[in-house]
C-alpha atoms as a PDB file:
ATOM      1  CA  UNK A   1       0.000   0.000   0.000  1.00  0.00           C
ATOM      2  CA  UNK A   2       1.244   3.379  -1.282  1.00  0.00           C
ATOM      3  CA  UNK A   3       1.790   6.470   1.183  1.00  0.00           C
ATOM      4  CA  UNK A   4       0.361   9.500   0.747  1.00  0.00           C
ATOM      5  CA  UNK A   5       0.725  11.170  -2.693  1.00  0.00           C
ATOM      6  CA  UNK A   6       2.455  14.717  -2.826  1.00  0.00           C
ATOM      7  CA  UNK A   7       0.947  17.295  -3.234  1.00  0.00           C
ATOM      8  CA  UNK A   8      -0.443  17.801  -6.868  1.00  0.00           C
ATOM      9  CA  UNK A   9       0.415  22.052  -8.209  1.00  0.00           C
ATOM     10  CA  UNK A  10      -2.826  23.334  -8.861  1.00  0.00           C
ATOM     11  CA  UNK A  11      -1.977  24.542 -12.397  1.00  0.00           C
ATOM     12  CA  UNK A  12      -1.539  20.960 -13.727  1.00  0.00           C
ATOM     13  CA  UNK A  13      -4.610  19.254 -15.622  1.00  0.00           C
ATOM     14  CA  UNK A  14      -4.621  16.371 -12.444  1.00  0.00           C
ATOM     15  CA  UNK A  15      -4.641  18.684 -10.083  1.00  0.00           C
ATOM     16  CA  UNK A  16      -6.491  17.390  -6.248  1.00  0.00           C
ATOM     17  CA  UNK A  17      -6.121  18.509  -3.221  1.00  0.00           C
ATOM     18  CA  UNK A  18      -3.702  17.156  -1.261  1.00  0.00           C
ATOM     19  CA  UNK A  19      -4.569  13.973   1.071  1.00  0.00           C
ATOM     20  CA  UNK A  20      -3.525  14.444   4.924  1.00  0.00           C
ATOM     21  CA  UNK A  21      -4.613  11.052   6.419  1.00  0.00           C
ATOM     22  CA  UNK A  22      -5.833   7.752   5.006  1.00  0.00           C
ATOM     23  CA  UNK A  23      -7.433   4.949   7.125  1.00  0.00           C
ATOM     24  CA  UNK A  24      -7.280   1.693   4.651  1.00  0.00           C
ATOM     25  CA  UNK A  25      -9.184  -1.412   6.321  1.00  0.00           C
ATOM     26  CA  UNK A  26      -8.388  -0.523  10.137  1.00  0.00           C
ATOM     27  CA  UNK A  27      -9.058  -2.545  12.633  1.00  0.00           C
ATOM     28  CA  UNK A  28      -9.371  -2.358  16.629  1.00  0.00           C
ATOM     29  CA  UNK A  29      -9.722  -4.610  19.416  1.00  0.00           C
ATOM     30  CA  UNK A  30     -10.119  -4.104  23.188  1.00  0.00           C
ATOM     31  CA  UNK A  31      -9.783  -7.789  23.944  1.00  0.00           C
ATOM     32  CA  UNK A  32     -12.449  -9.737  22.277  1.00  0.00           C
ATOM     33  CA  UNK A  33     -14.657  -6.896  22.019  1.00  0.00           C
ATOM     34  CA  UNK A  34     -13.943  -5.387  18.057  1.00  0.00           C
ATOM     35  CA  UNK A  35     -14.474  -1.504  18.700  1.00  0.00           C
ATOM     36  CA  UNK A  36     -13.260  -0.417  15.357  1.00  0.00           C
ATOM     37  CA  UNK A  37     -14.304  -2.285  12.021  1.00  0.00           C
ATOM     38  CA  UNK A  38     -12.982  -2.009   8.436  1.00  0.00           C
ATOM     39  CA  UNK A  39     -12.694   1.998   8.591  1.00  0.00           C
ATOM     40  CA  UNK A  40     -11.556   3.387   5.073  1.00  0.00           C
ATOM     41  CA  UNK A  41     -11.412   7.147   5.881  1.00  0.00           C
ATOM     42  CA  UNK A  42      -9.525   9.936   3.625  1.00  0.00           C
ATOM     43  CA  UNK A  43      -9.206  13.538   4.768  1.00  0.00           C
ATOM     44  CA  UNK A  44      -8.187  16.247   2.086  1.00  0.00           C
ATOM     45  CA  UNK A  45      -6.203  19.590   3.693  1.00  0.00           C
ATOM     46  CA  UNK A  46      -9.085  21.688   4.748  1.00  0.00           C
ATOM     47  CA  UNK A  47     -11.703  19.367   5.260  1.00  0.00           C
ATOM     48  CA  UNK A  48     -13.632  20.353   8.810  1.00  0.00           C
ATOM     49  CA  UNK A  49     -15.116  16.847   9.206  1.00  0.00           C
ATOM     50  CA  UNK A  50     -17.671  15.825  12.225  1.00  0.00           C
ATOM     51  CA  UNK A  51     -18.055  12.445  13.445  1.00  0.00           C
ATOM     52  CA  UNK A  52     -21.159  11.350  15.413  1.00  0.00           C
ATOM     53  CA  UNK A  53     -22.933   8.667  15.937  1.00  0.00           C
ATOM     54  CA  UNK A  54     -23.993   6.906  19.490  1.00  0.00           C
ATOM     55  CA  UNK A  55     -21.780   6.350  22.928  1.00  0.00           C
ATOM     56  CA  UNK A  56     -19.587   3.092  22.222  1.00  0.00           C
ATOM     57  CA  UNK A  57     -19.532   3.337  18.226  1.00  0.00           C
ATOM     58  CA  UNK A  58     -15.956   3.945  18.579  1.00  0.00           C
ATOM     59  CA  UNK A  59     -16.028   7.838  16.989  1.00  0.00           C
ATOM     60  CA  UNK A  60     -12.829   8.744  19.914  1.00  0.00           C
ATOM     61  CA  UNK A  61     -11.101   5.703  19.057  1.00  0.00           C
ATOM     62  CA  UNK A  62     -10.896   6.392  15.824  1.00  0.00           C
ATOM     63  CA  UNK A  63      -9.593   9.575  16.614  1.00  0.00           C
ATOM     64  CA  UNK A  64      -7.021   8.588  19.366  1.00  0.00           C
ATOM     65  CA  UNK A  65      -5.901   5.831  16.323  1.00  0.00           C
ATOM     66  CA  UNK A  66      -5.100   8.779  14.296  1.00  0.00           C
ATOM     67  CA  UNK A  67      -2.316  10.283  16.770  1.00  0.00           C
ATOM     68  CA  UNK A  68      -1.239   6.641  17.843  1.00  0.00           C
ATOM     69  CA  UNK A  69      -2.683   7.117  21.335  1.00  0.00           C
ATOM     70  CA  UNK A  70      -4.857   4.045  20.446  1.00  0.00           C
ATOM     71  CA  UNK A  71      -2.746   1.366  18.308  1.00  0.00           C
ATOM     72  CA  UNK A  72      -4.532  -0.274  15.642  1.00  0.00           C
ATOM     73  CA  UNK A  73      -4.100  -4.117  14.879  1.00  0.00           C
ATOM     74  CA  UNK A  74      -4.539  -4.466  11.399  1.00  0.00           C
ATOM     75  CA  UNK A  75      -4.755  -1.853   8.198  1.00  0.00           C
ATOM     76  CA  UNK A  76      -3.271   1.136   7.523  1.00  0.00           C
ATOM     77  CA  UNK A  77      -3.117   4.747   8.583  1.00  0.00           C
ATOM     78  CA  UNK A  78      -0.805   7.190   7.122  1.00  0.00           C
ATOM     79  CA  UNK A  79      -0.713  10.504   8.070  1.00  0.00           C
ATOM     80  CA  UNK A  80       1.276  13.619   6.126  1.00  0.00           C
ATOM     81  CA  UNK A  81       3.057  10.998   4.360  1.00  0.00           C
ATOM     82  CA  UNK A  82       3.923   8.956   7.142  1.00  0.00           C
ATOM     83  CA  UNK A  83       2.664   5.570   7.922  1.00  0.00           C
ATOM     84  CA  UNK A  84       1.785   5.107  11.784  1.00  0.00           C
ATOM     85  CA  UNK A  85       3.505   1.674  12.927  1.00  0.00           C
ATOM     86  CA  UNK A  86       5.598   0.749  16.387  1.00  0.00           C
ATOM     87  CA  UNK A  87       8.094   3.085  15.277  1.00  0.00           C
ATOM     88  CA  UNK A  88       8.412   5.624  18.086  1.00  0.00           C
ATOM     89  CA  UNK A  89      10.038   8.525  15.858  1.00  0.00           C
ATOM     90  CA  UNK A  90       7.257   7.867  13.146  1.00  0.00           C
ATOM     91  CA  UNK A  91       4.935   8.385  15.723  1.00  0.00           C
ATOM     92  CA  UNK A  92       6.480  11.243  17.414  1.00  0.00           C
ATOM     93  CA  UNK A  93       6.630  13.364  13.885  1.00  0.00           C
ATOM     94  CA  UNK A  94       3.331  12.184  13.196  1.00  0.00           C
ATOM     95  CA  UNK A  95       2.206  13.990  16.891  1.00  0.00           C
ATOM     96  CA  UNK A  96       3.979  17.214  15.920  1.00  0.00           C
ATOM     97  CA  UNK A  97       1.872  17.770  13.223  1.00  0.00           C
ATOM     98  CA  UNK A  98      -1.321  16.437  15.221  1.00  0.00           C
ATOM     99  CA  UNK A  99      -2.897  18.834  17.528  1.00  0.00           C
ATOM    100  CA  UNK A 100      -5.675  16.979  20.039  1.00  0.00           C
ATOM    101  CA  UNK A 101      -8.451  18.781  22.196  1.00  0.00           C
ATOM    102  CA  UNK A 102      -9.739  16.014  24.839  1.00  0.00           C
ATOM    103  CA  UNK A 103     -13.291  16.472  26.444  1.00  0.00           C
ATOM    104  CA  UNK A 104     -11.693  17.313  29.919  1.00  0.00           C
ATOM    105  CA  UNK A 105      -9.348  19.925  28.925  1.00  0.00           C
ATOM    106  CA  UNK A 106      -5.634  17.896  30.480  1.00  0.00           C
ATOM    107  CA  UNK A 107      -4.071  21.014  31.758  1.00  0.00           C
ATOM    108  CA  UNK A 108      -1.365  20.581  34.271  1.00  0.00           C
ATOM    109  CA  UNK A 109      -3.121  21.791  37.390  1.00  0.00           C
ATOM    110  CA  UNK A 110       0.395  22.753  39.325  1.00  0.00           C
ATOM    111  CA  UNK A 111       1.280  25.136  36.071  1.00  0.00           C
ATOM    112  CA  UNK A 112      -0.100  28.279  35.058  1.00  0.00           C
ATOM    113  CA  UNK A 113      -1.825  28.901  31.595  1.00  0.00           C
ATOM    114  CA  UNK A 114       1.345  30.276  30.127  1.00  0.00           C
ATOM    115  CA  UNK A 115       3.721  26.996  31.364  1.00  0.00           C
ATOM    116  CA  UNK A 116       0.761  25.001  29.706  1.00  0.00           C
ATOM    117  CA  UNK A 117       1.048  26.314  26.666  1.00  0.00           C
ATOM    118  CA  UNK A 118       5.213  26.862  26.522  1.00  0.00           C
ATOM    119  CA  UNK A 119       6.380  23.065  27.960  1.00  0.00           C
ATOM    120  CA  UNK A 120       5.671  21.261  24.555  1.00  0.00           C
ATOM    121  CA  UNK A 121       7.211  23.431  22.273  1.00  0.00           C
ATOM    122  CA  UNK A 122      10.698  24.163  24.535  1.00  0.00           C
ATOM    123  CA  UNK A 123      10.782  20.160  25.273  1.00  0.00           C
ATOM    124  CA  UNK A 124       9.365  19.066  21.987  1.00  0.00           C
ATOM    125  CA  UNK A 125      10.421  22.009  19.066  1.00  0.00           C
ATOM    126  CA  UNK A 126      12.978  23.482  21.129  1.00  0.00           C
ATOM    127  CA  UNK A 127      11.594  26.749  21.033  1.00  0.00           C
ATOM    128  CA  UNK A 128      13.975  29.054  23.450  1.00  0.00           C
ATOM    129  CA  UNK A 129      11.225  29.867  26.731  1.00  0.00           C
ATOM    130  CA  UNK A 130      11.453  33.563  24.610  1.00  0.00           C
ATOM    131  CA  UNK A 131      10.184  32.152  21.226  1.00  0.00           C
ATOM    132  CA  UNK A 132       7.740  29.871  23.224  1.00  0.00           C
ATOM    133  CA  UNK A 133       5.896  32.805  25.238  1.00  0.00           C
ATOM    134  CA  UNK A 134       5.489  34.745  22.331  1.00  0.00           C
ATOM    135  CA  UNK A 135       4.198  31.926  20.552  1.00  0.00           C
ATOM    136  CA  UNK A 136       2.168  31.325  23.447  1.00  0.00           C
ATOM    137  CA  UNK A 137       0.697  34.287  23.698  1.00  0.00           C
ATOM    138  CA  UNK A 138      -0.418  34.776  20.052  1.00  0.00           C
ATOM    139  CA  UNK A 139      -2.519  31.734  20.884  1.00  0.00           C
ATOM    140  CA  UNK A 140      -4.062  32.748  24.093  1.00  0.00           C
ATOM    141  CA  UNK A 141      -4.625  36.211  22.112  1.00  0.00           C
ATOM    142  CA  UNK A 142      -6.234  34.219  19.569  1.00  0.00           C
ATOM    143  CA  UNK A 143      -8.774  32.193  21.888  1.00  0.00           C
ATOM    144  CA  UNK A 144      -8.904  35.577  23.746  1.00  0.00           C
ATOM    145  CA  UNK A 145      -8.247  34.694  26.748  1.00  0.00           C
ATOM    146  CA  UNK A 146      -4.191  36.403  27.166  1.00  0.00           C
ATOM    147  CA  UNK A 147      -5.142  37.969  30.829  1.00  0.00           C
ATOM    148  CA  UNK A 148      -5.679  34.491  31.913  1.00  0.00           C
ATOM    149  CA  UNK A 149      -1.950  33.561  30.932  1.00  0.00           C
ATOM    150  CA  UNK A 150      -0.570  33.291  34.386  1.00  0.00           C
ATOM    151  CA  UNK A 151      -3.356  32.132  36.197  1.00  0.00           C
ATOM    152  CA  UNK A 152      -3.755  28.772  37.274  1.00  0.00           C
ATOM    153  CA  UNK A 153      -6.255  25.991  35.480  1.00  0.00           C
ATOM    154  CA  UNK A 154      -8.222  25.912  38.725  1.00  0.00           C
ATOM    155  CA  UNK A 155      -9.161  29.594  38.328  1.00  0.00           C
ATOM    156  CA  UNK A 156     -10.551  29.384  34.749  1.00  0.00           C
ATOM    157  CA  UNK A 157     -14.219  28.219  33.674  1.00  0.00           C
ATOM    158  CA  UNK A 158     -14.913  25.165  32.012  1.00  0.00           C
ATOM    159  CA  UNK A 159     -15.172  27.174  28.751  1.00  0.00           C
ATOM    160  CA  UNK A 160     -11.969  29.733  29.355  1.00  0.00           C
ATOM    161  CA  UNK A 161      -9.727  26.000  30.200  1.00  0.00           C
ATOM    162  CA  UNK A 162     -11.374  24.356  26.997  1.00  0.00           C
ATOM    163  CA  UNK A 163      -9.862  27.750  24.943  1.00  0.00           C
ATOM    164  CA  UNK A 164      -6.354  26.848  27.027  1.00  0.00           C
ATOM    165  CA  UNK A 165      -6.622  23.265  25.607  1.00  0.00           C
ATOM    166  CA  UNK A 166      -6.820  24.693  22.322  1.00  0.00           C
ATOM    167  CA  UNK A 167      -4.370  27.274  22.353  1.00  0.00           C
ATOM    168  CA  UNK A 168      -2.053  24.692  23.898  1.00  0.00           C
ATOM    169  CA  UNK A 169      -2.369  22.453  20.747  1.00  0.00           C
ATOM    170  CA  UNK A 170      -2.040  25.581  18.234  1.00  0.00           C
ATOM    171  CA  UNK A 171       1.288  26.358  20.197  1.00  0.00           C
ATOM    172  CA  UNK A 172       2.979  23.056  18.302  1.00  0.00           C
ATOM    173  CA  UNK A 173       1.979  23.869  14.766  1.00  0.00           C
ATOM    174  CA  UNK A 174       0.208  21.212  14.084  1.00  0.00           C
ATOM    175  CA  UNK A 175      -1.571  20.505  10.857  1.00  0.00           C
ATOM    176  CA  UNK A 176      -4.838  18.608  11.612  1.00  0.00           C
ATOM    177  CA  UNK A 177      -6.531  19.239  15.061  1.00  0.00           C
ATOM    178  CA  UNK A 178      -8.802  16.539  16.657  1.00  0.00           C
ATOM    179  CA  UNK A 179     -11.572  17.257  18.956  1.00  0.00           C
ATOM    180  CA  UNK A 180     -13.041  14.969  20.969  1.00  0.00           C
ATOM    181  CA  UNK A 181     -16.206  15.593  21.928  1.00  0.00           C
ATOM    182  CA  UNK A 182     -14.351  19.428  23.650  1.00  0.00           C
ATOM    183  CA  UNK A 183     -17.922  20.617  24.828  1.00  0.00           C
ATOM    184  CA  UNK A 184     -19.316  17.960  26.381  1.00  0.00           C
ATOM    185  CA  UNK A 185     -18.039  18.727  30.129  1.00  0.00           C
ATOM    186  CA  UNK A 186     -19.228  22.295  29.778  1.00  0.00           C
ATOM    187  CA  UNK A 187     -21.999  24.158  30.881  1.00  0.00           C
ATOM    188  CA  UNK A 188     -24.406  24.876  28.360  1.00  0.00           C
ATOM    189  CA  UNK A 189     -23.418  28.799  28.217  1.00  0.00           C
ATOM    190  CA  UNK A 190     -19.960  27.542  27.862  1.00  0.00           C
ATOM    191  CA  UNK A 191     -20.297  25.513  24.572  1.00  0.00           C
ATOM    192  CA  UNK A 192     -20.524  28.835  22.530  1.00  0.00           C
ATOM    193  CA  UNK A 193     -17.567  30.329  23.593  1.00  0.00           C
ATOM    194  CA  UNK A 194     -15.617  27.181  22.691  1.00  0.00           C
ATOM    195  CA  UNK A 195     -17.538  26.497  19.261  1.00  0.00           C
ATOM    196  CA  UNK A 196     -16.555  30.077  18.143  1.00  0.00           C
ATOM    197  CA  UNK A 197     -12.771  29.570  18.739  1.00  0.00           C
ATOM    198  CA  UNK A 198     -13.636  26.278  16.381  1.00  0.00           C
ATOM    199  CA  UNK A 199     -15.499  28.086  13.921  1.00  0.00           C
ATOM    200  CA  UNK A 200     -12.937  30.625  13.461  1.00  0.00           C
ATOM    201  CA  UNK A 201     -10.024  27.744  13.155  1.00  0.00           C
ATOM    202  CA  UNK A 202     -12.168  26.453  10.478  1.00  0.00           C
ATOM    203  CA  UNK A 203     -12.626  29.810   8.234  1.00  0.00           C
ATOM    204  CA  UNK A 204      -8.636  29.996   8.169  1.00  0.00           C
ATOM    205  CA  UNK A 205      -8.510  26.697   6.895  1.00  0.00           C
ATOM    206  CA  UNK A 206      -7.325  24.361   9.464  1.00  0.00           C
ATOM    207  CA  UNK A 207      -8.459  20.368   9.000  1.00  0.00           C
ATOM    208  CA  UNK A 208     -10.096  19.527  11.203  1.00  0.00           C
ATOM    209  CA  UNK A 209     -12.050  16.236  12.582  1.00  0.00           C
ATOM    210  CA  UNK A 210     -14.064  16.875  15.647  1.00  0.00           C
ATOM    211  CA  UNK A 211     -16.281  13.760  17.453  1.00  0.00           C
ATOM    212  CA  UNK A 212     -19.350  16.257  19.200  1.00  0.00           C
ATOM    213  CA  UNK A 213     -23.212  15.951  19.106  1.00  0.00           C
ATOM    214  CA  UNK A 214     -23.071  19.661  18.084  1.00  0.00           C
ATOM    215  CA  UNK A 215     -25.715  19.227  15.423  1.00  0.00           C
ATOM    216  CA  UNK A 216     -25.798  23.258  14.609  1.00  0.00           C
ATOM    217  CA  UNK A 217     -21.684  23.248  14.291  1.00  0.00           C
ATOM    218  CA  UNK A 218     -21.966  20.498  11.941  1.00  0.00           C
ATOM    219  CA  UNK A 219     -23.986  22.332   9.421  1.00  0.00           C
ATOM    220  CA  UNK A 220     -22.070  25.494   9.980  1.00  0.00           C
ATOM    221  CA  UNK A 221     -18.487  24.239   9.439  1.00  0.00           C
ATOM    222  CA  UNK A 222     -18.221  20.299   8.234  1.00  0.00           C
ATOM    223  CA  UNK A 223     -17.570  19.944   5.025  1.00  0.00           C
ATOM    224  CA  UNK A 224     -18.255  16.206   5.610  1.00  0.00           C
ATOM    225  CA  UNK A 225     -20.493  14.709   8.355  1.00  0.00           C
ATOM    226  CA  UNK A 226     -19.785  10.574   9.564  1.00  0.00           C
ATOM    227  CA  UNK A 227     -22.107   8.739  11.118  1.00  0.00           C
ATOM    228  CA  UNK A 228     -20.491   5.967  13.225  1.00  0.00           C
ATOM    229  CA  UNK A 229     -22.312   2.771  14.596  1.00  0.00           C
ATOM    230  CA  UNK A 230     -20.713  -0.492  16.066  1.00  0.00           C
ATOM    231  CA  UNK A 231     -16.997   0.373  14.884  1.00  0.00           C
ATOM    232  CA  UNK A 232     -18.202   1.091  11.557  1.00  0.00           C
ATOM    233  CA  UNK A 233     -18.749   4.174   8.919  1.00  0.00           C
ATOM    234  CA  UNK A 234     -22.223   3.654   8.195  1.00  0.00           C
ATOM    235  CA  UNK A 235     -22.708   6.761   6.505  1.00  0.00           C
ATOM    236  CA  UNK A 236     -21.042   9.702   5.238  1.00  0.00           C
ATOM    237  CA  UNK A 237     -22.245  13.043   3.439  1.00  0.00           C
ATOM    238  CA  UNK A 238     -22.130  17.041   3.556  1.00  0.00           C
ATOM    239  CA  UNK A 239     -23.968  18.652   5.576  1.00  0.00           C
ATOM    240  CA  UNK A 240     -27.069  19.310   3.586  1.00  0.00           C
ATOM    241  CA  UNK A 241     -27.516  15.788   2.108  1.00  0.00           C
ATOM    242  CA  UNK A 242     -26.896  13.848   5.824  1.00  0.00           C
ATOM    243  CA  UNK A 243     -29.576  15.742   7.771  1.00  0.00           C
ATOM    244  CA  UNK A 244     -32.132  16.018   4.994  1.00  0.00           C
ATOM    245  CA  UNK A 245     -31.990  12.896   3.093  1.00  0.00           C
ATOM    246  CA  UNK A 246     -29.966  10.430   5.455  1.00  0.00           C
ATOM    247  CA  UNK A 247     -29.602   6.961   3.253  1.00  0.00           C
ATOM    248  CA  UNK A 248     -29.701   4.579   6.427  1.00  0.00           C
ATOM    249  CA  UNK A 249     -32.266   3.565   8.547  1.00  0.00           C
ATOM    250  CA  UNK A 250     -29.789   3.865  11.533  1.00  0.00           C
ATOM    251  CA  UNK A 251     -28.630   6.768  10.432  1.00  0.00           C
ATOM    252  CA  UNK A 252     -32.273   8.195  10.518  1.00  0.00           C
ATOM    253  CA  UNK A 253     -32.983   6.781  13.770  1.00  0.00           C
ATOM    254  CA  UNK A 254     -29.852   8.505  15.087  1.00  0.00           C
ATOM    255  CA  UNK A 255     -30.988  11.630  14.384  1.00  0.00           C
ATOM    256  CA  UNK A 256     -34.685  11.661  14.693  1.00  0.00           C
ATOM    257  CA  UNK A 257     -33.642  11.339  18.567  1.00  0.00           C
ATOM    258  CA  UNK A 258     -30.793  13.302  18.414  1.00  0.00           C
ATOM    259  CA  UNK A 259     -32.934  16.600  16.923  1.00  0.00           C
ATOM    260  CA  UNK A 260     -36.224  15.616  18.266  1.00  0.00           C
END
């Protein structure tokens, strides 16, 4: 199986936008319990794709898969050109350019906002601690939250830790960021505050693959929208065709409760 292709100049006759991951006939067990099943999954650069489907159809497995934090047993997943296998420096290039937003935020507790955001890139990119803040704050400016910066976790909101979480990941550069269901633990005047940091990645173009029951962010930003059941891909469309004309009765099912 081929790795990703390079990217094609747009001024050719073949020109296609270039592929950033491709899941070819993955497969995951917990045990004897098969949580991911034949998933063939390719993300163009600047897709905003959502994933939903119900609790235990293996949507954040998928995505931990992606990043290695999950290990696969059988297919293939290559991201930017590299092929995910036990190969810790494979996987450690693979993380630089893979930025992750978890449902309960992972901050440090014992650093402040601005040590949360400058550790990876002085450890990992070895920014100087100058290059790092500056970095930093650009980030925190952009999720507009910079007079938080050396606070503590424990004295931000739900929402204002969430924005941390995603400045955090924005501080390494990466290429594709993952979101994992990242309003789920917040208070429902919370989720906008986090959605609009999203929707404002997405207009600059970031890729993007976020798990969430956010029903209204999926029409706004996906490009795509997944429907996951039982490890599988049952379904897949934009926006417009998946909640107005959903092909599968599951699918349908889904999201008659879901909206109703």
């Amino acid at each position: 199986m081929s790795a990703l292709q390079p990217n094609t100049p747009a001024s050719t006759a073949d020109s296609r936008p270039e592929l950033v991951i491709r899941m070819v006939g993955v497969q995951k067990w917990y045990g004897d319990f098969q949580v991911l099943r034949d998933i063939d999954l390719e993300v163009q650069r600047g897709e905003r794709i959502v994933i939903c489907g119900p609790s235990g159809s293996g949507k954040s497995t998928l995505l931990r898969c992606i990043n290695r934090l999950e290990e696969h047993q059988q297919g293939q997943i290559v991201v930017n050109r590299a092929e995910l296998t036990a190969d810790m420096r494979r996987i450690d290039a693979v993380r630089r350019d893979v930025g992750m937003v978890f449902q309960h935020f992972n901050l440090f507790p014992h650093l402040t906002i601005l040590e949360n955001c400058t550790l990876a890139p002085v450890w990992s990119k070895k920014y100087t601690p100058r290059q790092a803040k500056e970095v930093a704050m650009s980030y925190l400016e952009r999720v507009r939250i910079p007079e938080q910066a050396n606070k503590y976790p424990s004295q931000l909101s739900g929402g204002q830790q969430q924005r941390v979480a995603i400045a955090r990941a924005l501080c390494m550069g990466p290429k594709v960021m993952l979101f994992d269901e990242p309003t789920s633990a917040l208070d429902p005047e919370m989720v906008k505050e986090v959605l609009d940091t999203m929707v404002s990645l997405a207009d600059d173009g970031m890729t993007m693959l976020s798990v969430t029951h956010e029903m209204n962010f999926a029409r706004q930003v996906a490009n795509r929208v997944i429907f996951m059941d039982q490890g599988a891909i049952v379904e897949q469309a934009a926006p417009q065709e998946f909640f107005a004309n959903p092909k599968h009765e599951r699918t349908r099912l889904f999201l008659s409760q879901l909206l109703h």
